[in-house]
C-alpha atoms as a PDB file:
ATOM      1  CA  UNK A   1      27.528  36.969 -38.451  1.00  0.00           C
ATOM      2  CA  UNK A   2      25.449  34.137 -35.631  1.00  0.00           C
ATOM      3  CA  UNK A   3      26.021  37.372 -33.384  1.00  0.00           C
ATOM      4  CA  UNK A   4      24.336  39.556 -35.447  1.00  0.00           C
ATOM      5  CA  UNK A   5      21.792  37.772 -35.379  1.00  0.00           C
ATOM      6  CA  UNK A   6      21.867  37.002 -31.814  1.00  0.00           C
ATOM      7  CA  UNK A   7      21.598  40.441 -30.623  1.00  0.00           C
ATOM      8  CA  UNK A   8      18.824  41.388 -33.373  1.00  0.00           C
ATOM      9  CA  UNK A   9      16.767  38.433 -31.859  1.00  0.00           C
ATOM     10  CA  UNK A  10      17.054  39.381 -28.540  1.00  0.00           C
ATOM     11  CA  UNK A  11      16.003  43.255 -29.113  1.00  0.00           C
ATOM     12  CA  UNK A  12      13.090  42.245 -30.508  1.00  0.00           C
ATOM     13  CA  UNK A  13       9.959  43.204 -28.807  1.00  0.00           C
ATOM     14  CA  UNK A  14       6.714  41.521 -29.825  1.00  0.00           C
ATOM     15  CA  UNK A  15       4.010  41.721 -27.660  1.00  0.00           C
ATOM     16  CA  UNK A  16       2.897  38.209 -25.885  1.00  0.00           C
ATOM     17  CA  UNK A  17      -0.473  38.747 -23.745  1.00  0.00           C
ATOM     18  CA  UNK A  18      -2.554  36.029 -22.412  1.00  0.00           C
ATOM     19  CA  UNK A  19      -2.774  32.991 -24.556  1.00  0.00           C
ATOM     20  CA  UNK A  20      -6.586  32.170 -25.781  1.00  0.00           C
ATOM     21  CA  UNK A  21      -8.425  30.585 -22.600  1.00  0.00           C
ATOM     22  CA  UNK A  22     -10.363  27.571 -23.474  1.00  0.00           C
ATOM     23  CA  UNK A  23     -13.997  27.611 -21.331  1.00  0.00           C
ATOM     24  CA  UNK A  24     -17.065  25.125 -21.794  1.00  0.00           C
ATOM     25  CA  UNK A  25     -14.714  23.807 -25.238  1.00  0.00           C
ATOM     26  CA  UNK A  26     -14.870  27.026 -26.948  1.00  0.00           C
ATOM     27  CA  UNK A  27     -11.633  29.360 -27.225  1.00  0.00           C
ATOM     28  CA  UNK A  28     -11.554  33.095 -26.392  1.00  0.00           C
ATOM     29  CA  UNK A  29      -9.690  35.287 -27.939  1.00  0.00           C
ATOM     30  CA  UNK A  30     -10.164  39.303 -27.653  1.00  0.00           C
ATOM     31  CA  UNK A  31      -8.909  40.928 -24.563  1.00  0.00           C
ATOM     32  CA  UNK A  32     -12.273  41.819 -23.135  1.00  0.00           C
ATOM     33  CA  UNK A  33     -13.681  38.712 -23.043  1.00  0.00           C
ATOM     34  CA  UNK A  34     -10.644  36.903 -21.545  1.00  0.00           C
ATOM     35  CA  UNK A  35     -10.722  39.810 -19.145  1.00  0.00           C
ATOM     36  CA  UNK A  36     -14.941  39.368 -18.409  1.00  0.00           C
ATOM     37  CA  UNK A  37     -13.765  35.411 -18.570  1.00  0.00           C
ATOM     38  CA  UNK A  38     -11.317  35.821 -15.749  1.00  0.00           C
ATOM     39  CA  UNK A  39     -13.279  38.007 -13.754  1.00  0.00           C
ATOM     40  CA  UNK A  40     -15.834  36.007 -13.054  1.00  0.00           C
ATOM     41  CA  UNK A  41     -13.557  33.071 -12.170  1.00  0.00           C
ATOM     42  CA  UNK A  42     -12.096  34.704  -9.297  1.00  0.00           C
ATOM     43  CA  UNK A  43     -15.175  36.382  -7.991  1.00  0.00           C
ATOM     44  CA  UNK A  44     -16.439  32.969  -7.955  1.00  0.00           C
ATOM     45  CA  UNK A  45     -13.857  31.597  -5.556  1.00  0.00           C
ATOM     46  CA  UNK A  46     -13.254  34.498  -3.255  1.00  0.00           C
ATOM     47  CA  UNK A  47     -15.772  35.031  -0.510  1.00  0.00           C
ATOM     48  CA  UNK A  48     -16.779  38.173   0.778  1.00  0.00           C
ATOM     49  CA  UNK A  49     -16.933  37.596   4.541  1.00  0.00           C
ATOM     50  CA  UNK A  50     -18.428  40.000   6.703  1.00  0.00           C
ATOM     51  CA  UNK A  51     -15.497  41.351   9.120  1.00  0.00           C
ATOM     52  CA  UNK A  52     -17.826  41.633  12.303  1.00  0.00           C
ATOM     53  CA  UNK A  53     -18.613  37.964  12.113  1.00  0.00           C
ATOM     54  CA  UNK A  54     -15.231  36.064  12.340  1.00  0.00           C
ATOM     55  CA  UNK A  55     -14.240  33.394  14.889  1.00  0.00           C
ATOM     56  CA  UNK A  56     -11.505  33.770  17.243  1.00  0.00           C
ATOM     57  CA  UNK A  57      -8.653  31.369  17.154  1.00  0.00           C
ATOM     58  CA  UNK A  58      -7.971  29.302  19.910  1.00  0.00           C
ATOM     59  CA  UNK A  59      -4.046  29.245  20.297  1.00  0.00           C
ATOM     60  CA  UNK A  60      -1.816  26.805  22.184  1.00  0.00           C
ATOM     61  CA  UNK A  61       1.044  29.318  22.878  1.00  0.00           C
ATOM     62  CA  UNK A  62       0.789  32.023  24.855  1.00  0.00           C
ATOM     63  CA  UNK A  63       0.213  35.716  24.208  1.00  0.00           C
ATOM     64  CA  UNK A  64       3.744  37.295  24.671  1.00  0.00           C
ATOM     65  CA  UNK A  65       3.813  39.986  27.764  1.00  0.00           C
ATOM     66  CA  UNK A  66       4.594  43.765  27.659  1.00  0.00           C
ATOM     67  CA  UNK A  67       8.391  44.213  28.476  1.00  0.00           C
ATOM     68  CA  UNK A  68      10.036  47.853  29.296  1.00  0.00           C
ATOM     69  CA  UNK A  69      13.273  48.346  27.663  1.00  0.00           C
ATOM     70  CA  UNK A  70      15.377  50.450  30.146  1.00  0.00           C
ATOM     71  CA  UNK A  71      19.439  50.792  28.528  1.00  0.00           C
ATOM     72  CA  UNK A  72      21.418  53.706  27.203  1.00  0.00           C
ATOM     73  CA  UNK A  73      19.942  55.934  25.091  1.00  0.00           C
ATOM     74  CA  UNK A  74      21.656  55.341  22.029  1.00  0.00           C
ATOM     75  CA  UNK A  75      20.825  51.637  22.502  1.00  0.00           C
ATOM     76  CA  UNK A  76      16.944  52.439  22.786  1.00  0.00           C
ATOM     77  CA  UNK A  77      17.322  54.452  19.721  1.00  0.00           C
ATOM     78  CA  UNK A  78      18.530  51.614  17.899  1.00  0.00           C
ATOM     79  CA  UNK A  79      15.830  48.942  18.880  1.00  0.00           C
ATOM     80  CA  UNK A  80      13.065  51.261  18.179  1.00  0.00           C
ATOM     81  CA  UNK A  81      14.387  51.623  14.615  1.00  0.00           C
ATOM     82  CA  UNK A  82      14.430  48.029  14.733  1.00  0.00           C
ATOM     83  CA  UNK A  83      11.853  46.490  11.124  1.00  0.00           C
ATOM     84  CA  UNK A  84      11.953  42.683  12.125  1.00  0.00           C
ATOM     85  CA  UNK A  85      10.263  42.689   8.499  1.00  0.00           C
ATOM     86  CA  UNK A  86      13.167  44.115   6.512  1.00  0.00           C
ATOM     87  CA  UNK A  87      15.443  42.065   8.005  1.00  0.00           C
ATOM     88  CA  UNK A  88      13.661  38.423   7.781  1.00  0.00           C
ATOM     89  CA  UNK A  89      12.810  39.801   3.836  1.00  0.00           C
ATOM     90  CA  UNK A  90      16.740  40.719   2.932  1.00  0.00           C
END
C-alpha cells in the first residue's frame, strides 16, 4: 500500500507560483501586483547606457594576430567547422 501512495503523491500537480513578496512590511499577493512589484525592482537596478558613449578597455595582453591556415583540404574543412563554444559548453 506506502507505494500506492508514493506514486499518487508524486503525480500530483498543484500549481506553486511565486510566494507572497513582502515590500515596505506589507505582503502582496495577486499575480499582477507581484508582477508590477518586480518590475520596478529590476528597472531600478539596470541602467540604460547609451552604446555610443562607452570607454575602451585598456588591456595588458596583446591583441592576437591574423594567421593563414595553409594544409590539406580536408584538414581546412575541419577547422573551419571548428565551434570553440560547443566544445568548452559539452
Amino acid at each position: 500500500m506506502p507505494e500506492t501512495t508514493t506514486t499518487i503523491k508524486s503525480q500530483r500537480r498543484e500549481p506553486i507560483g511565486i510566494t507572497p513578496l513582502k515590500v515596505n512590511k506589507e505582503q502582496i499577493f495577486s499575480d499582477n501586483d507581484k508582477a508590477n512589484c518586480l518590475n520596478n525592482y529590476f528597472s531600478s537596478v539596470v541602467t540604460n547606457e547609451r552604446l555610443d558613449n562607452i570607454p575602451k578597455l585598456e588591456s595588458s595582453y596583446p591583441d592576437i594576430l591574423m594567421f593563414t591556415v595553409t594544409a590539406d583540404p580536408g584538414v581546412f574543412k575541419l577547422l573551419s567547422k571548428f565551434n570553440p563554444i560547443k566544445i568548452y559548453w559539452s
